[in-house]
N, C-alpha and C. Protein backbone atom coordinates (compact mmCIF):
# COMPACT_ATOMS: atom_id res chain seq x y z
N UNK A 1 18.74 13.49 8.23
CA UNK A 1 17.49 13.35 7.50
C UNK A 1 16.49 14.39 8.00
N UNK A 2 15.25 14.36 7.11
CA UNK A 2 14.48 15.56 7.93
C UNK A 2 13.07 14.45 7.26
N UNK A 3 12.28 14.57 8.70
CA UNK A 3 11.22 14.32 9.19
C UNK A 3 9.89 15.49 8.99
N UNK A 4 8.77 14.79 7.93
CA UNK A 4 7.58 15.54 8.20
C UNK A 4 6.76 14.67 8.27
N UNK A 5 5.90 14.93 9.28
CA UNK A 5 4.82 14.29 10.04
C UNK A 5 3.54 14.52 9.53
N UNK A 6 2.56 13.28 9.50
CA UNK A 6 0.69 14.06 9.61
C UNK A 6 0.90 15.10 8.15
N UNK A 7 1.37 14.56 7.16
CA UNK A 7 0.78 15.28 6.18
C UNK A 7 -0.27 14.89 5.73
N UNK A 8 -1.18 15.64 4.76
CA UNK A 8 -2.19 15.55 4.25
C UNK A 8 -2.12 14.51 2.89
N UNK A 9 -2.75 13.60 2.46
CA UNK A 9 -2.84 13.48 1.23
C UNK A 9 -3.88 13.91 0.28
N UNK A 10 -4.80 13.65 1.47
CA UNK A 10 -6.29 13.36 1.48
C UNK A 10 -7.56 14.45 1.85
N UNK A 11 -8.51 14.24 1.71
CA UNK A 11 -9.66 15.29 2.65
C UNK A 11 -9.89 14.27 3.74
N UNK A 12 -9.63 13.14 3.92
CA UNK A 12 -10.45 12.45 5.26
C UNK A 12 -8.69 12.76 6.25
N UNK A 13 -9.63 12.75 6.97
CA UNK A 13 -8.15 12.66 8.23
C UNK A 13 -7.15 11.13 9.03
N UNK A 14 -8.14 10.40 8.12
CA UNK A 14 -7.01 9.16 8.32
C UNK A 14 -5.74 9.32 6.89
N UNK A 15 -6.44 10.20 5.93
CA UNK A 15 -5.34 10.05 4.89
C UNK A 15 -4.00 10.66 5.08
N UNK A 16 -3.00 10.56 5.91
CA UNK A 16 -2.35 11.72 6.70
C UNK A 16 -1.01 10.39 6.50
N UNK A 17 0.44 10.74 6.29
CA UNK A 17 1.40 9.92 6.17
C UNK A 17 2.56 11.32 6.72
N UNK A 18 3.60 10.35 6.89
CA UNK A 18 4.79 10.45 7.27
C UNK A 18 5.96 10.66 6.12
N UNK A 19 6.92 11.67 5.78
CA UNK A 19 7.45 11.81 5.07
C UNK A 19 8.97 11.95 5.39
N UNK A 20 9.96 10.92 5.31
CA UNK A 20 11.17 10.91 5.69
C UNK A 20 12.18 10.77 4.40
N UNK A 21 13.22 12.14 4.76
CA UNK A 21 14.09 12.73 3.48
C UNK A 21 15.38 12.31 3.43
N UNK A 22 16.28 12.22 2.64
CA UNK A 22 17.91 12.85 3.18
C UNK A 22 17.79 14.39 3.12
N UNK A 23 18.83 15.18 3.94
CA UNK A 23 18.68 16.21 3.91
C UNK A 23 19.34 16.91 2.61
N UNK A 24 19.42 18.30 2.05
CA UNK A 24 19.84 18.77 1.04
C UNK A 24 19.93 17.83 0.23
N UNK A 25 18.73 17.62 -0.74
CA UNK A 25 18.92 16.59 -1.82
C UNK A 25 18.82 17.20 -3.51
N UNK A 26 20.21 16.80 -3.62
CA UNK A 26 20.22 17.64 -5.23
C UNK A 26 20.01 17.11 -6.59
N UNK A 27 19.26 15.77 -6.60
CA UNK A 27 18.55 14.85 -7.70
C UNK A 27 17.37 14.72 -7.36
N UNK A 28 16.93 13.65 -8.35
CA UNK A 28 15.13 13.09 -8.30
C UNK A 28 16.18 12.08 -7.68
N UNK A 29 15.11 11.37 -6.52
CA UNK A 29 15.64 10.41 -5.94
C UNK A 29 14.36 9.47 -5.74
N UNK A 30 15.16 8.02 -5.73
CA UNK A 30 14.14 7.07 -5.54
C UNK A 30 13.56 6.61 -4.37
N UNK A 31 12.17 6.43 -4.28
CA UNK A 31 10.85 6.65 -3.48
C UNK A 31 10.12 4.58 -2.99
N UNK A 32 10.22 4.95 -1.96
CA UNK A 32 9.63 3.67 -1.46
C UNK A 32 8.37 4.13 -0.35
N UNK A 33 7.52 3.82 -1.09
CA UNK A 33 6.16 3.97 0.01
C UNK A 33 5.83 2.47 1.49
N UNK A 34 5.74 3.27 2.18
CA UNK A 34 5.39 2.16 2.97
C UNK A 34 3.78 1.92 3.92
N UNK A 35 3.61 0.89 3.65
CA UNK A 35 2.35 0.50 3.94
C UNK A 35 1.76 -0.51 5.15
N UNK A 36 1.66 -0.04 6.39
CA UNK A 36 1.25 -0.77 7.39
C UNK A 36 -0.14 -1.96 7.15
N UNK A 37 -0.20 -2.88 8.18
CA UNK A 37 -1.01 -3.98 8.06
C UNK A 37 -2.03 -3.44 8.75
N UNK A 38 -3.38 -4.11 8.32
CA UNK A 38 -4.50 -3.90 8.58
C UNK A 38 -4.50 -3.95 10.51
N UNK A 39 -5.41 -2.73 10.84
CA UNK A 39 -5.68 -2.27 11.97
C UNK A 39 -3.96 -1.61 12.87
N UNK A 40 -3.38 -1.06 11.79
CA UNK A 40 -1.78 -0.87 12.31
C UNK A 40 -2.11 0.82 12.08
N UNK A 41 -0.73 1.12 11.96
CA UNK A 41 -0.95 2.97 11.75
C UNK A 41 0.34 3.17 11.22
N UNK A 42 0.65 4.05 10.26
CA UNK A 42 1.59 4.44 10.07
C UNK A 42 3.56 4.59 10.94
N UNK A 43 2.87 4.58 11.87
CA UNK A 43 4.41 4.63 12.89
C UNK A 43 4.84 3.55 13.22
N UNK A 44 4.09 2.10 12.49
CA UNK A 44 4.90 1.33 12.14
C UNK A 44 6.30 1.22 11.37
N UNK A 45 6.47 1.53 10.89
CA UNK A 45 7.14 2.26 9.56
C UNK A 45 8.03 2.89 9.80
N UNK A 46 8.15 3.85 11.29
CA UNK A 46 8.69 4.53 11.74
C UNK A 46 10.56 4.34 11.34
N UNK A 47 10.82 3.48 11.86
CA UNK A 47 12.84 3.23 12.19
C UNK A 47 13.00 2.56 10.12
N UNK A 48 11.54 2.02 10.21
CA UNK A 48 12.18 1.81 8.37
C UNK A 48 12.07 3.18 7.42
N UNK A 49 11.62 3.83 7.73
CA UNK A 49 11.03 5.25 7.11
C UNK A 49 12.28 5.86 7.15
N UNK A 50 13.36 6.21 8.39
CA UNK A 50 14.16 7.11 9.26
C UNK A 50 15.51 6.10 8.86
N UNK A 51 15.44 5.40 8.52
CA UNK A 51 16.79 4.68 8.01
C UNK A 51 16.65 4.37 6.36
N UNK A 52 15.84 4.46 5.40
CA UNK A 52 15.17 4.28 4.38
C UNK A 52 16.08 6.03 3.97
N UNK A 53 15.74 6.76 4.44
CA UNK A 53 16.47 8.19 4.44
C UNK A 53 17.58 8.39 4.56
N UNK A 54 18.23 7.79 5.62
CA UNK A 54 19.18 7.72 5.81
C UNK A 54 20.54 7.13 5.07
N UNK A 55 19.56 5.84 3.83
CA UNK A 55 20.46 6.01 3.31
C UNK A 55 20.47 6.41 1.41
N UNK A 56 19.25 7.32 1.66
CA UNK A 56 19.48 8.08 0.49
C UNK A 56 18.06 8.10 -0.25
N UNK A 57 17.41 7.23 0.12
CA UNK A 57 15.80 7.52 -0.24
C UNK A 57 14.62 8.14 0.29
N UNK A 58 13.82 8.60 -0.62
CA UNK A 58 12.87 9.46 0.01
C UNK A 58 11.27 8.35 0.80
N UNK A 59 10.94 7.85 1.44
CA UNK A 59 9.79 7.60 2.28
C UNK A 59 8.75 7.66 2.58
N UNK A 60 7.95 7.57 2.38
CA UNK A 60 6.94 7.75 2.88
C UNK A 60 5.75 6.67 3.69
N UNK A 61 5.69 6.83 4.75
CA UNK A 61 4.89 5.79 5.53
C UNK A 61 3.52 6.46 5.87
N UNK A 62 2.45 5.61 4.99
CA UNK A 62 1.41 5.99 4.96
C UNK A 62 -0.15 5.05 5.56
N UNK A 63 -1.38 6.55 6.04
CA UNK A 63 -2.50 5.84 7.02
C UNK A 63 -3.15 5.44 5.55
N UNK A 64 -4.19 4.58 5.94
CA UNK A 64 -5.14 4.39 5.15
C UNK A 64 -6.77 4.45 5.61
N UNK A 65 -7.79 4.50 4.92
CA UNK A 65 -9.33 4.29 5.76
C UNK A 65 -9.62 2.69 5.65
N UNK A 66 -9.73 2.15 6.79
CA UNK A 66 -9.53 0.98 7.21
C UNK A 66 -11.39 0.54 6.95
N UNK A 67 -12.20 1.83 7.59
CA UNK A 67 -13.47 1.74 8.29
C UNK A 67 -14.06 2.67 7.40
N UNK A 68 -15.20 2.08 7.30
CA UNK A 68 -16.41 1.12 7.82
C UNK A 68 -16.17 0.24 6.75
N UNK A 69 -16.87 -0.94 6.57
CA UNK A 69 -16.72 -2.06 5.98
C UNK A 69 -17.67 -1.87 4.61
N UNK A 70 -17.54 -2.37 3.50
CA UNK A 70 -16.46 -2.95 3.10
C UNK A 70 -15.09 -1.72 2.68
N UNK A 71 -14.08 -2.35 3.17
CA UNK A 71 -12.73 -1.43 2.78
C UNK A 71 -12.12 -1.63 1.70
N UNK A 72 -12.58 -2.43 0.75
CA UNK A 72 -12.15 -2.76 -0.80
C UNK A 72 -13.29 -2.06 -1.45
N UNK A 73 -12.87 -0.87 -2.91
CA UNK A 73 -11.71 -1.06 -3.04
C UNK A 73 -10.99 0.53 -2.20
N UNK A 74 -11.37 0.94 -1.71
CA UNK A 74 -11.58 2.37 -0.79
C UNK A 74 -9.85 2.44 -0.35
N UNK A 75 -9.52 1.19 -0.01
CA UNK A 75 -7.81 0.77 0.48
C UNK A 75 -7.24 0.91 -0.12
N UNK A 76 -7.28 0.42 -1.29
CA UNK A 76 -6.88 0.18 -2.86
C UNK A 76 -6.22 1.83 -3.54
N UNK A 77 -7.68 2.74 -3.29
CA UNK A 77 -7.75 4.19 -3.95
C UNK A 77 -6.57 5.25 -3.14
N UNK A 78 -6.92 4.90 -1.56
CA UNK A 78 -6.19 5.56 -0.73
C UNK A 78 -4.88 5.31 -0.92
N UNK A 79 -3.84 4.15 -1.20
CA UNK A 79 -2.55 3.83 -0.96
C UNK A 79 -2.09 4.57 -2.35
N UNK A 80 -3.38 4.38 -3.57
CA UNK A 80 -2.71 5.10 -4.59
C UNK A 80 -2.82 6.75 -4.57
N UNK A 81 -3.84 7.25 -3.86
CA UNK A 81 -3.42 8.84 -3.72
C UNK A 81 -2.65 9.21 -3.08
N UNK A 82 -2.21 8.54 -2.12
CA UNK A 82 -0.76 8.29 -1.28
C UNK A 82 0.37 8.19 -2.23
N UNK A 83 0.52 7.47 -2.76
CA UNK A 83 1.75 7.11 -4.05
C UNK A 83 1.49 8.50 -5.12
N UNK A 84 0.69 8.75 -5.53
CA UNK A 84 0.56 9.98 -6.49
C UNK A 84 0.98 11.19 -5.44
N UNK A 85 0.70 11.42 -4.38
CA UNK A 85 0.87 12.68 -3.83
C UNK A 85 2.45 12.71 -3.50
N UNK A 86 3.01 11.46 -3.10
CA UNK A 86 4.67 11.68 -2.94
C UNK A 86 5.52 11.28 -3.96
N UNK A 87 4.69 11.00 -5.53
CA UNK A 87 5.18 11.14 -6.49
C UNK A 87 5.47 12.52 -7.14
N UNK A 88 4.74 13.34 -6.92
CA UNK A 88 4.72 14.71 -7.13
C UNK A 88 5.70 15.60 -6.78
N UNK A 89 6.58 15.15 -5.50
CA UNK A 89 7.12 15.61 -4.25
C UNK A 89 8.89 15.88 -5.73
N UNK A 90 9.05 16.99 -5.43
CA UNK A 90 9.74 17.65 -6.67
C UNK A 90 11.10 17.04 -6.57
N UNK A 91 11.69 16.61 -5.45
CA UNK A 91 13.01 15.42 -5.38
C UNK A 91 12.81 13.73 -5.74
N UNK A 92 11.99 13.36 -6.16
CA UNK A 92 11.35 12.27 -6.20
C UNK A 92 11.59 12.18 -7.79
N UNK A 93 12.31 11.16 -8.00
CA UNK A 93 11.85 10.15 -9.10
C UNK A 93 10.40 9.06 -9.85
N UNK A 94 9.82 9.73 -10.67
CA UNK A 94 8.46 9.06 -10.49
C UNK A 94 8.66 7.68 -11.31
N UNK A 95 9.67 7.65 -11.71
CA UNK A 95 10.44 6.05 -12.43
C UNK A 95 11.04 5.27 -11.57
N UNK A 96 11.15 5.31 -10.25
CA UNK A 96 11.65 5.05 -9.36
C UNK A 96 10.97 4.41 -7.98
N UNK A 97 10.15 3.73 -8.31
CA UNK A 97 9.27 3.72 -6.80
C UNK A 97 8.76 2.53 -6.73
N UNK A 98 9.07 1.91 -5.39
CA UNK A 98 8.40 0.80 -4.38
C UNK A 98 7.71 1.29 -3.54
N UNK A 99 6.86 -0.39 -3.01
CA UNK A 99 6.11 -0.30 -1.95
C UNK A 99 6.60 -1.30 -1.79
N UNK A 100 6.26 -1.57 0.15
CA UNK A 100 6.67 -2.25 0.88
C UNK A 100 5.38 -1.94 1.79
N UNK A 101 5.06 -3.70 2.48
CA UNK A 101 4.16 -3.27 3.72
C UNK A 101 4.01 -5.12 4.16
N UNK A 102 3.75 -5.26 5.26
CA UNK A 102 3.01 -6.30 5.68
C UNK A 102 1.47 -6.65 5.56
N UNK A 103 0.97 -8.08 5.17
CA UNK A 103 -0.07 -7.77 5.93
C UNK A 103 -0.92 -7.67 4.84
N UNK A 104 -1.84 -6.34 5.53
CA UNK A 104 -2.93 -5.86 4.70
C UNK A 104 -1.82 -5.03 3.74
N UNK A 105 -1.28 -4.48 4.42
CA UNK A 105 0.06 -3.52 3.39
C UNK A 105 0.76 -4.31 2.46
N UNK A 106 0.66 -5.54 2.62
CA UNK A 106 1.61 -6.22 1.50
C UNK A 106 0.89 -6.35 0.50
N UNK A 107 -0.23 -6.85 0.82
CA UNK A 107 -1.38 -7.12 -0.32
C UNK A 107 -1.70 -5.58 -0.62
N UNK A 108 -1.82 -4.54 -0.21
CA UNK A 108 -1.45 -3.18 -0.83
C UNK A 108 -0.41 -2.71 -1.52
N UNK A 109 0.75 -3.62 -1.50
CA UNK A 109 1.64 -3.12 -1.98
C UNK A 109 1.94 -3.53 -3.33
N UNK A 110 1.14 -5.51 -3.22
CA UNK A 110 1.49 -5.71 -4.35
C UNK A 110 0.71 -5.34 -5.91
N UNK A 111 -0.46 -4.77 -5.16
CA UNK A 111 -1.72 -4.13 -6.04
C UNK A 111 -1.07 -3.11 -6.98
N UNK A 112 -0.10 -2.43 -5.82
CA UNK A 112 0.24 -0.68 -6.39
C UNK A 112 1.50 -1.53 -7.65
N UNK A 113 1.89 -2.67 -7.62
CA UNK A 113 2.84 -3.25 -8.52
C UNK A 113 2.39 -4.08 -9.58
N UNK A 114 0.82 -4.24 -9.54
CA UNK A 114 0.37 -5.42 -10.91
C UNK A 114 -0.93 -4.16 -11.74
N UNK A 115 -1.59 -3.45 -11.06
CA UNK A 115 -2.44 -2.86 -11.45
C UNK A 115 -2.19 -1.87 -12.36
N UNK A 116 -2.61 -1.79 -13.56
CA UNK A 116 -2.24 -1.27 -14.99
C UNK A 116 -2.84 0.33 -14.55
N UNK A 117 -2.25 1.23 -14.15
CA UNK A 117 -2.81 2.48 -13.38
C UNK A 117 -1.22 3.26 -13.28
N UNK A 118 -1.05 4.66 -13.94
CA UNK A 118 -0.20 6.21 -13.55
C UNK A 118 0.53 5.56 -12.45
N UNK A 119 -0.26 4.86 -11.30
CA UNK A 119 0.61 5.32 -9.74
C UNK A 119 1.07 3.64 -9.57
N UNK A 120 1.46 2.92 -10.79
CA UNK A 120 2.14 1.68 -10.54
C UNK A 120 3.48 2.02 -10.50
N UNK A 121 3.62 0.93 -8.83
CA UNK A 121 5.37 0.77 -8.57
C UNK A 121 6.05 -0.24 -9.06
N UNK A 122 7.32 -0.16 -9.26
CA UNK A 122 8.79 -0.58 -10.15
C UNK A 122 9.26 -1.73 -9.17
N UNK A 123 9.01 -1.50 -7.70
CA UNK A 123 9.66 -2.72 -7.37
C UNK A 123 8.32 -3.30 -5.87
N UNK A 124 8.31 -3.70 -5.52
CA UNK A 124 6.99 -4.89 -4.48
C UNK A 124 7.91 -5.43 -3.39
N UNK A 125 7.42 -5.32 -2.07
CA UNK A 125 8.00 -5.88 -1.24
C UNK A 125 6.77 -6.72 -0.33
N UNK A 126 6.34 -7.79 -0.35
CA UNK A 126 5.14 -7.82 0.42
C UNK A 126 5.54 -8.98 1.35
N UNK A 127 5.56 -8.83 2.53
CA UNK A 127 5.20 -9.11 3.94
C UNK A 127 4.23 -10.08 4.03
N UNK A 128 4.49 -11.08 3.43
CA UNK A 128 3.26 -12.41 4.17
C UNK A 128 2.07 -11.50 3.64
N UNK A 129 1.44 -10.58 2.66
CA UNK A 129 0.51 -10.23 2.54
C UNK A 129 -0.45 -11.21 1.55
N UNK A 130 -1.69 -11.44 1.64
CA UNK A 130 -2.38 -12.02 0.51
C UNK A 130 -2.35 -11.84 -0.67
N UNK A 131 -2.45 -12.36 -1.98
CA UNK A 131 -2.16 -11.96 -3.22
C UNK A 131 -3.63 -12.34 -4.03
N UNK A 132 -3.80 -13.76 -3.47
CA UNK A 132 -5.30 -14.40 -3.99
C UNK A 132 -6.41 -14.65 -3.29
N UNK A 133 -7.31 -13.71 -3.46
CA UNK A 133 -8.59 -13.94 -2.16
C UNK A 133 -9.22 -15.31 -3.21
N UNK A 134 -9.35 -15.97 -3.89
CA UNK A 134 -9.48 -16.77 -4.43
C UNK A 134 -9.82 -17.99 -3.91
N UNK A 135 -8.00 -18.35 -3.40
CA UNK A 135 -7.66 -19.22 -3.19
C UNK A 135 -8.11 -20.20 -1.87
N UNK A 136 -8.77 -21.46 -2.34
CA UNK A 136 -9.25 -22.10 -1.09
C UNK A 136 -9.08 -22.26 -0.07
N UNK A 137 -7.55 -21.79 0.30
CA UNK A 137 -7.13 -21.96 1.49
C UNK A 137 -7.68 -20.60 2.34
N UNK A 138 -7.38 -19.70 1.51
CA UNK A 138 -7.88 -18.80 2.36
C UNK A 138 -9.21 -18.56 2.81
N UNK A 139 -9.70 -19.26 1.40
CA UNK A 139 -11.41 -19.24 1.58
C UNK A 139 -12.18 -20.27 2.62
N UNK A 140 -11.44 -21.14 3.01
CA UNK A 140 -11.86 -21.86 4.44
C UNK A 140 -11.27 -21.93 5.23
N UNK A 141 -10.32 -21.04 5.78
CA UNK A 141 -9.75 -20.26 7.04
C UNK A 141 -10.67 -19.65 7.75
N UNK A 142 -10.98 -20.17 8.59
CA UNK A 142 -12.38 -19.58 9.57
C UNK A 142 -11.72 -18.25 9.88
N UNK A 143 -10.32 -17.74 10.50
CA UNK A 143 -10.40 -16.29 10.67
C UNK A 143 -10.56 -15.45 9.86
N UNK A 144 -10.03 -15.66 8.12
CA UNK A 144 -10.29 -14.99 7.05
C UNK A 144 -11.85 -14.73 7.13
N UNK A 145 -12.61 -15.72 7.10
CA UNK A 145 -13.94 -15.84 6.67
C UNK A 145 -15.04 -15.26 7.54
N UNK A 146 -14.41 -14.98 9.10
CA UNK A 146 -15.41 -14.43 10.37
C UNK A 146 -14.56 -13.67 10.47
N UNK A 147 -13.29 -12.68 9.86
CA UNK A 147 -13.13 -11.70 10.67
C UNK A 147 -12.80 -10.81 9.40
N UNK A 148 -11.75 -11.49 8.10
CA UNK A 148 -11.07 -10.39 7.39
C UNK A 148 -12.08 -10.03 6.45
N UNK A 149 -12.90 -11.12 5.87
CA UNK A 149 -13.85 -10.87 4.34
C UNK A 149 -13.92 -10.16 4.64
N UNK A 150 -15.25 -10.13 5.98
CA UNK A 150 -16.43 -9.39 6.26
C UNK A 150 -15.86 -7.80 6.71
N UNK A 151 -14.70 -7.98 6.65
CA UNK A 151 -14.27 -5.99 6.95
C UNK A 151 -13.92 -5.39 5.33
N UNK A 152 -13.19 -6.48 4.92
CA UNK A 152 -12.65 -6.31 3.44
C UNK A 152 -13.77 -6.28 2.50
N UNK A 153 -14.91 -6.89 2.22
CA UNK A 153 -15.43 -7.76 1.23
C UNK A 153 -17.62 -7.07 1.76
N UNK A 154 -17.29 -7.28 3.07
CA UNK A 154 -18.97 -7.12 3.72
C UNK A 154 -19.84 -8.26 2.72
N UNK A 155 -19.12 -8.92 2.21
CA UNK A 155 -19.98 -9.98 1.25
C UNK A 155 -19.27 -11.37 1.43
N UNK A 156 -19.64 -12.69 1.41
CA UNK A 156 -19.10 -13.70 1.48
C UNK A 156 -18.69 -14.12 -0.78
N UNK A 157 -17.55 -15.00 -0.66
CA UNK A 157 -17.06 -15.13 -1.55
C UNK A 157 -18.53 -15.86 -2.67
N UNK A 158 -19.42 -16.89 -1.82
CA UNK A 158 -20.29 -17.43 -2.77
C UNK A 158 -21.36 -15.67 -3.56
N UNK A 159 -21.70 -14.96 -2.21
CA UNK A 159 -22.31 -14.01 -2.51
C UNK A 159 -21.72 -12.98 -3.66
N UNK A 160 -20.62 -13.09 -4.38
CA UNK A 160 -20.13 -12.78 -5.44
C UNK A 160 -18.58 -12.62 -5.71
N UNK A 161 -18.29 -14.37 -6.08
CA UNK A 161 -16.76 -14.72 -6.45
C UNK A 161 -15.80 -13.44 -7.72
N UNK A 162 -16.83 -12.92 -8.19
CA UNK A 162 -15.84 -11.73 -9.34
C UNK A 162 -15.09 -10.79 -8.22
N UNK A 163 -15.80 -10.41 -7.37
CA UNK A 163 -15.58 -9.25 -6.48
C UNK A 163 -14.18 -9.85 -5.56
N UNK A 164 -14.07 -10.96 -5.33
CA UNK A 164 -12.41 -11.83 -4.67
C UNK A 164 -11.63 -11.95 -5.84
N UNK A 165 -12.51 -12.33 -7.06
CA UNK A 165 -11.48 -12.42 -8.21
C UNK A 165 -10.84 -10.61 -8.35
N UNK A 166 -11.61 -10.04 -8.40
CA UNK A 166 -11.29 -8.18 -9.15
C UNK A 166 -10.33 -7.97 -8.21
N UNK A 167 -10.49 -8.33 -6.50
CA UNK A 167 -9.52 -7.86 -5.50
C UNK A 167 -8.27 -8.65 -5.53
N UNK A 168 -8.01 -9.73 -6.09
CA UNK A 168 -7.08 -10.36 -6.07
C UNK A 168 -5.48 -10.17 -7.03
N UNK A 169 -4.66 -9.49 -6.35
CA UNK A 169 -3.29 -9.08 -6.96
C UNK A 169 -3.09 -10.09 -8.47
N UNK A 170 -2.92 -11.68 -7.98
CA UNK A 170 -2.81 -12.05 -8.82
C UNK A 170 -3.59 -11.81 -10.23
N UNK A 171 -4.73 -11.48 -10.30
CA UNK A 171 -5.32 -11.64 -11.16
C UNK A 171 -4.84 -10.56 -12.28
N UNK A 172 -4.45 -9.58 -11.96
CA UNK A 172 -3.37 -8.92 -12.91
C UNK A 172 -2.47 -8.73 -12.92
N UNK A 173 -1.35 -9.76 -12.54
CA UNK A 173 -0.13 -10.20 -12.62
C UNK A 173 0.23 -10.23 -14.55
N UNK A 174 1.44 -9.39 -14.89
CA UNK A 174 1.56 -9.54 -15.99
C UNK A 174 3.00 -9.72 -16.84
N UNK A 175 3.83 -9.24 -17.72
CA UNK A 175 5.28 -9.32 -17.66
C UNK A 175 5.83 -8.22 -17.83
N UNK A 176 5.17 -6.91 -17.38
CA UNK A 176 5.49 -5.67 -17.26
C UNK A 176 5.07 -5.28 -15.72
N UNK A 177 5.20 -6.39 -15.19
CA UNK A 177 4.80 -5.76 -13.53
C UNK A 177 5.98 -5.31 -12.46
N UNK A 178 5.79 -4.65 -11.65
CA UNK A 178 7.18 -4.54 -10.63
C UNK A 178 7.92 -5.60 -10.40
N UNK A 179 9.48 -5.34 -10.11
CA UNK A 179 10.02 -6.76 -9.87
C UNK A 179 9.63 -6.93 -8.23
C-alpha cells in the first residue's frame, strides 16, 4: 500500500487527513472515509486506514475543526470537504463511498449518509455515534448537557429546539439514504 500523510483539504490546518492506497491501482476504486470521535485525531484510523488498503480500498482518515464552540455546523462542512476532496482523487469511485467513525465521527458519518448534498455516502458505519440530539435521553444526560451541547450547540436545547432538530441525522433519514 502507499501511505500519504497531513494532506491538505482545507485552508485551516486542522483540515489535514491521511490518505491510504493499494499500490498500482488500475480502476476507480471504492472509497471509505474515516472519521475519528470528538477530541480524537486522525491516527486513530491509523491500522483501519492501512488494512482498508490493503485490501483493495482507497482511505482516507480525516482531522476536523473541533474548536471554538459552537462546532455545528462547521463539523458537518469540514467532513464534507474532506469527502469531496478524496472524491476527486482520480482512482476513486465517486459512486462508491462510505464513512465510518465513532463517536462524534459516527454521528459524522451518518450525516455524510442522510443529508440530500453532491458529497452523500452509499454506505454508514456509525460507532455508538448520536443520530438524535432530540431525544430525551440525551437531553437529560448531565454529561451531554455540561459538556457535549455546550461545545456542539454553545446554546441549550430550550434556547432553540430547531437548531437539535436541523443537527439531528435522523431528521433526514429518507429511502434513498446510505445503507
Amino acid at each position: 500500500i502507499t501511505i500519504q500523510s497531513n494532506l491538505s483539504y482545507g485552508d485551516n490546518p486542522k483540515q489535514v487527513l491521511d490518505l491510504c492506497m493499494p499500490k498500482n491501482i488500475k480502476t476507480k476504486t471504492a472509497l471509505v472515509i474515516l472519521i475519528h470521535g470528538g477530541g480524537g485525531d486522525k491516527s486513530n484510523y491509523d491500522s483501519a486506514c492501512k488494512r482498508l488498503a490493503s485490501d483493495g480500498y482507497v482511505a482516507g482518515s480525516v482531522n476536523y475543526r473541533e474548536e471554538p464552540a459552537p462546532a455545528y455546523p462547521r463539523v458537518i462542512d469540514d467532513v464534507r470537504q474532506a469527502l469531496r476532496y478524496l472524491r476527486s482523487k482520480d482512482n476513486v469511485n465517486p459512486d462508491k463511498t462510505a464513512a465510518m467513525g465513532g463517536s462524534a465521527g459516527g454521528y459524522l458519518s451518518s450525516m455524510l449518509g442522510v443529508e440530500e448534498t453532491d458529497e452523500k455516502v452509499r454506505c454508514v458505519v456509525n460507532q455508538f455515534g448520536p443520530t438524535d440530539f432530540t431525544d430525551p435521553e440525551l437531553l437529560n444526560s448531565q454529561i451531554w448537557k455540561n459538556k457535549f451541547f455546550p461545545k456542539l450547540f454553545a446554546k441549550t436545547y430550550q434556547e432553540d429546539p430547531n437548531l437539535y432538530k436541523k443537527a439531528s441525522a435522523t431528521t433526514y433519514v429518507s429511502a434513498n439514504d446510505a445503507d
